[in-house]
N, C-alpha and C. Protein backbone atom coordinates (compact mmCIF):
# COMPACT_ATOMS: atom_id res chain seq x y z
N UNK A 1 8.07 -2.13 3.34
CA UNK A 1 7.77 -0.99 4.15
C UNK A 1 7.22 0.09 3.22
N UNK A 2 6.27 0.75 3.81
CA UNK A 2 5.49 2.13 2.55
C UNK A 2 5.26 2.81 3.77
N UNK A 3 5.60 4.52 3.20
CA UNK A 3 5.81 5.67 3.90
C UNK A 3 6.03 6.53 2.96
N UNK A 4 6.28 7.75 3.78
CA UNK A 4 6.73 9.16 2.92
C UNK A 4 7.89 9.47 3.74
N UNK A 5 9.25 9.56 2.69
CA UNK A 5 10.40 10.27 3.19
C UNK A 5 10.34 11.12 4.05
N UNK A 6 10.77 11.18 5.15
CA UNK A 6 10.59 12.26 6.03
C UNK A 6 12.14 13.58 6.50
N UNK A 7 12.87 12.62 6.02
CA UNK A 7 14.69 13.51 6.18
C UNK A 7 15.59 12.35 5.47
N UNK A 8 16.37 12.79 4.79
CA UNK A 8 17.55 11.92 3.97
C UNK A 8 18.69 12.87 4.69
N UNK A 9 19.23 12.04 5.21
CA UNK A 9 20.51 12.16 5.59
C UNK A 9 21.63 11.58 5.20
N UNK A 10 23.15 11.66 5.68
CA UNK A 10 24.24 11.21 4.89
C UNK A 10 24.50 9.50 5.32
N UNK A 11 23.77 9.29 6.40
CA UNK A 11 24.09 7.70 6.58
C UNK A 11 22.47 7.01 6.52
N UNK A 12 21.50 7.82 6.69
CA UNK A 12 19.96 6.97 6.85
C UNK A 12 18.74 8.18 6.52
N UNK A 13 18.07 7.55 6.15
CA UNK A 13 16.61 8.16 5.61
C UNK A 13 15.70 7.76 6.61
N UNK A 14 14.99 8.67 6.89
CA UNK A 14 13.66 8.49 7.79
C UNK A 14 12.24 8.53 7.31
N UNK A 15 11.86 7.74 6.73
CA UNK A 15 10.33 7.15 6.41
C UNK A 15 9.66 7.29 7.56
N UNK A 16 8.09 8.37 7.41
CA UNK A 16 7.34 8.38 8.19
C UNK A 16 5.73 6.87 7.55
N UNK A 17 5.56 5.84 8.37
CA UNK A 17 4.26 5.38 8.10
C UNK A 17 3.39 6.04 7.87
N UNK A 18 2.06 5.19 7.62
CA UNK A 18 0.63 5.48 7.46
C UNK A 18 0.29 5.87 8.80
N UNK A 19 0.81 4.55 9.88
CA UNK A 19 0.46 4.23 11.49
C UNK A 19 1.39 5.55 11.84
N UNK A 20 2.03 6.68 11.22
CA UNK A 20 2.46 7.53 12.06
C UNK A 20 3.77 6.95 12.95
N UNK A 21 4.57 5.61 12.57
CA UNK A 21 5.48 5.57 12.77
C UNK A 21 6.96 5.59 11.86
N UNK A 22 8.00 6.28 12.93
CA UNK A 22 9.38 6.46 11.87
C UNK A 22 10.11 5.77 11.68
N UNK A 23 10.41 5.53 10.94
CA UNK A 23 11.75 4.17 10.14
C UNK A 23 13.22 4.61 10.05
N UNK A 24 13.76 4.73 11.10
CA UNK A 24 15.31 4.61 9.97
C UNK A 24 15.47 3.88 9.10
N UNK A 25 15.84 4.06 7.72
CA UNK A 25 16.55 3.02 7.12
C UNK A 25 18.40 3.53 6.48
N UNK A 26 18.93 2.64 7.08
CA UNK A 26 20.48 2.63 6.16
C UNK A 26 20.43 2.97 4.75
N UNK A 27 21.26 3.90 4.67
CA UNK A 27 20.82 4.34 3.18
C UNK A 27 21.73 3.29 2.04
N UNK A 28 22.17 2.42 2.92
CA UNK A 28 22.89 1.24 2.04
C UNK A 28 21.38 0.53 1.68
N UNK A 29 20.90 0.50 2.43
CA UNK A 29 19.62 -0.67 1.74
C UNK A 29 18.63 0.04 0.90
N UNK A 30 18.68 0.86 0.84
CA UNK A 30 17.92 1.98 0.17
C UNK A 30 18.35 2.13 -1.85
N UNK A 31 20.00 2.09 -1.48
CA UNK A 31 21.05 1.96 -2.73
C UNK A 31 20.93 0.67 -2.84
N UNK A 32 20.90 -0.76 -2.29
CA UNK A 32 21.07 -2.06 -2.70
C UNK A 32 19.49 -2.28 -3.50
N UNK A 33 18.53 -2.56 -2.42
CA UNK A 33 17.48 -3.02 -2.61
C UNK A 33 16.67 -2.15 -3.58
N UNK A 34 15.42 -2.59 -3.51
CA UNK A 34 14.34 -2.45 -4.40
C UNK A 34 13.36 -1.16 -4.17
N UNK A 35 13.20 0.05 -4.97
CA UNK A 35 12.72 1.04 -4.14
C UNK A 35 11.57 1.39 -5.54
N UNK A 36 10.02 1.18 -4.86
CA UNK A 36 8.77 1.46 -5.50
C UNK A 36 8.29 2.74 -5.42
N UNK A 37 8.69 3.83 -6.19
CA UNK A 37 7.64 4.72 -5.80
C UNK A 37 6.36 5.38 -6.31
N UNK A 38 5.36 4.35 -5.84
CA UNK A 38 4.03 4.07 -6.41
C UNK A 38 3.15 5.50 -6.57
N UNK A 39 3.03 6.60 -6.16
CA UNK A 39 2.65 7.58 -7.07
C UNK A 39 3.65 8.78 -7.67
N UNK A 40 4.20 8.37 -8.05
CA UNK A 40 5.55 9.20 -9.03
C UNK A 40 4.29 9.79 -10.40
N UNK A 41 4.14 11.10 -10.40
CA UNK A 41 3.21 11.53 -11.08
C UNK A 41 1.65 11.16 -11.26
N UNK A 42 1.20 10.52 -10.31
CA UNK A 42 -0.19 10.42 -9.81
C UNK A 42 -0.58 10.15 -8.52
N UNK A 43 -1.23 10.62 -8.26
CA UNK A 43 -2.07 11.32 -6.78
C UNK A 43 -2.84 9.75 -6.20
N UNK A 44 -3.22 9.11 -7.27
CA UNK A 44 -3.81 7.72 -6.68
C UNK A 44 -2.85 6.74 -6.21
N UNK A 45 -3.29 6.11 -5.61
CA UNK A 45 -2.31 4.57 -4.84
C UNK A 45 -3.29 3.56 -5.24
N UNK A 46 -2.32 2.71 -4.78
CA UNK A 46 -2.82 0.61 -4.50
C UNK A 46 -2.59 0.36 -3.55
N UNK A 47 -3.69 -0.23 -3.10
CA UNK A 47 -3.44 -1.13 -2.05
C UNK A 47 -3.92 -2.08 -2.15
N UNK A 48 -3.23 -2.97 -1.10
CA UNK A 48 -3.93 -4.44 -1.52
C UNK A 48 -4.59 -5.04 0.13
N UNK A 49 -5.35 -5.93 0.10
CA UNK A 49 -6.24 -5.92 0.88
C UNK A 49 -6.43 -7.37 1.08
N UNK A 50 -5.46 -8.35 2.19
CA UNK A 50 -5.94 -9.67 1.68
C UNK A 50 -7.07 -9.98 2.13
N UNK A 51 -7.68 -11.03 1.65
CA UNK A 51 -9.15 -11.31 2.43
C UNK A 51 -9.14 -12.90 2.36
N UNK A 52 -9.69 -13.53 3.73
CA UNK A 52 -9.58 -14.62 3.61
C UNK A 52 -11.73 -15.62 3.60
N UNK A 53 -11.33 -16.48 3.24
CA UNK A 53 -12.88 -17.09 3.06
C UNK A 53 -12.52 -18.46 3.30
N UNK A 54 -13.62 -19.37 3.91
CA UNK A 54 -13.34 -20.37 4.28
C UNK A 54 -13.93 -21.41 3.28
N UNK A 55 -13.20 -22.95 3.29
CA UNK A 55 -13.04 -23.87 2.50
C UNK A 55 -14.99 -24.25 2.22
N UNK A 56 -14.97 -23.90 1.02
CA UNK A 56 -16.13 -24.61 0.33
C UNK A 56 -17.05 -23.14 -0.29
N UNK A 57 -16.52 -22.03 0.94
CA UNK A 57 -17.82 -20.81 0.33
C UNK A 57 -17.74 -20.37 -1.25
N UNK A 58 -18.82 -19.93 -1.29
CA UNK A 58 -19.41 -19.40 -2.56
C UNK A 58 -18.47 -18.44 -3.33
N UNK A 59 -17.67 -18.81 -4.32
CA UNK A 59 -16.53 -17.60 -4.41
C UNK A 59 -17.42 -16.49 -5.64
N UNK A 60 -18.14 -16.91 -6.22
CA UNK A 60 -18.77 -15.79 -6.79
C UNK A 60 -19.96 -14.81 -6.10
N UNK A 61 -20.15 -15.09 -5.03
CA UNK A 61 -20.35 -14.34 -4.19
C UNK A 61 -19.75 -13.41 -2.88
N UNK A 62 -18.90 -14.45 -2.91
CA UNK A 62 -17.43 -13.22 -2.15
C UNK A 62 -17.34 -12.06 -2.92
N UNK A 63 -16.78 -12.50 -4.21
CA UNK A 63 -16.36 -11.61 -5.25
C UNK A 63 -17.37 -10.67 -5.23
N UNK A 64 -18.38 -10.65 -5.58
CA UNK A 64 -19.80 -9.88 -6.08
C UNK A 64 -19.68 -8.93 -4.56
N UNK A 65 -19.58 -9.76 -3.38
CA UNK A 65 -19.54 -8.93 -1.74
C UNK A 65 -18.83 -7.60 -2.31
N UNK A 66 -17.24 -7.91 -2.12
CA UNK A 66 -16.15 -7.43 -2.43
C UNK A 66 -16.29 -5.86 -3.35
N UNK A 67 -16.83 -6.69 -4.36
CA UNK A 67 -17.02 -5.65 -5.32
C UNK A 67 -17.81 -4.61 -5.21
N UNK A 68 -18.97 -4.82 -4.86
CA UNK A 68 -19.91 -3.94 -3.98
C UNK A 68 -19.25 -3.11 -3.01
N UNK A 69 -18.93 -3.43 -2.08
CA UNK A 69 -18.12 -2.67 -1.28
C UNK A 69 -17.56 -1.59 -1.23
N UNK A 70 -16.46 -2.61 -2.28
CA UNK A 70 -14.88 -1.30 -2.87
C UNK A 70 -16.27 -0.21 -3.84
N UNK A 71 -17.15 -0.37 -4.52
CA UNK A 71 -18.04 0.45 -5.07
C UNK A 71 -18.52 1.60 -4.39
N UNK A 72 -18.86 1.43 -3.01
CA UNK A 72 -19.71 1.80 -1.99
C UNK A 72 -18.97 2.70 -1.12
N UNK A 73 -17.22 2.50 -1.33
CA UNK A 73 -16.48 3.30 -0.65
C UNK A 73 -15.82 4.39 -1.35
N UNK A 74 -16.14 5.63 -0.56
CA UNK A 74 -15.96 6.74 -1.36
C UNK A 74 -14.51 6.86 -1.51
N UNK A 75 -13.95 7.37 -2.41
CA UNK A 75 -12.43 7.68 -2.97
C UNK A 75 -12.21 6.46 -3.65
N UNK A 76 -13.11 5.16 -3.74
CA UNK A 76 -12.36 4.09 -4.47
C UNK A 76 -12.49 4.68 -6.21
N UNK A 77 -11.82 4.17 -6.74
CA UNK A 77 -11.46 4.35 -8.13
C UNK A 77 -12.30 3.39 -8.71
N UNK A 78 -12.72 3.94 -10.21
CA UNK A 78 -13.90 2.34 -10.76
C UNK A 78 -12.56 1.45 -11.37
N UNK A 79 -13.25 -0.27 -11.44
CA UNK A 79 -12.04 -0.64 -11.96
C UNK A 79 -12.61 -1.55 -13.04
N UNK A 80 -12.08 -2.53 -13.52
CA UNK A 80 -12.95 -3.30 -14.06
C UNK A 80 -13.20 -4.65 -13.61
C-alpha cells in the first residue's frame, strides 16, 4: 500500500492514496511489518510500471519504445 499519512492515532493510522482513497491501518501492522518511506529527504519517487509484450516481439525495440517515452514525459528524471 503507498499513501501519505493522513492522522496517527492511538489504535490506527489513516493513509490517504494516490486514488484519493483512506486506509485504516492497525497500528500493530504498522509496528510488525515493513514500512518504506521512499522520499525521506527527497522530493522525487519510483515508480514502477509493469509492461507486458507478447511472445516472440522485438525486445530491443520495446526497450528503445519505453525509453523514448519515459524521455518525452515531462517530470521524468534522466536515467541511465
Amino acid at each position: 500500500m503507498e499513501g501519505n499519512v493522513r492522522t496517527i492515532n492511538f489504535r490506527s493510522t489513516t493513509i490517504q492514496t494516490n486514488d484519493n482513497i483512506s486506509i485504516i491501518v492497525p497500528n500493530s501492522e504498522l509496528i510488525n511489518g515493513k514500512v518504506i518511506n521512499w522520499p525521506l529527504g527527497d522530493s522525487n519517487v519510483r515508480i514502477h510500471v509493469p509492461v507486458g509484450a507478447a511472445y516472440g516481439s522485438d525486445l530491443p525495440t520495446i526497450t528503445r519504445t519505453l525509453l523514448t517515452v519515459a524521455a518525452a514525459t515531462q517530470g521524468c528524471l534522466e536515467f541511465l
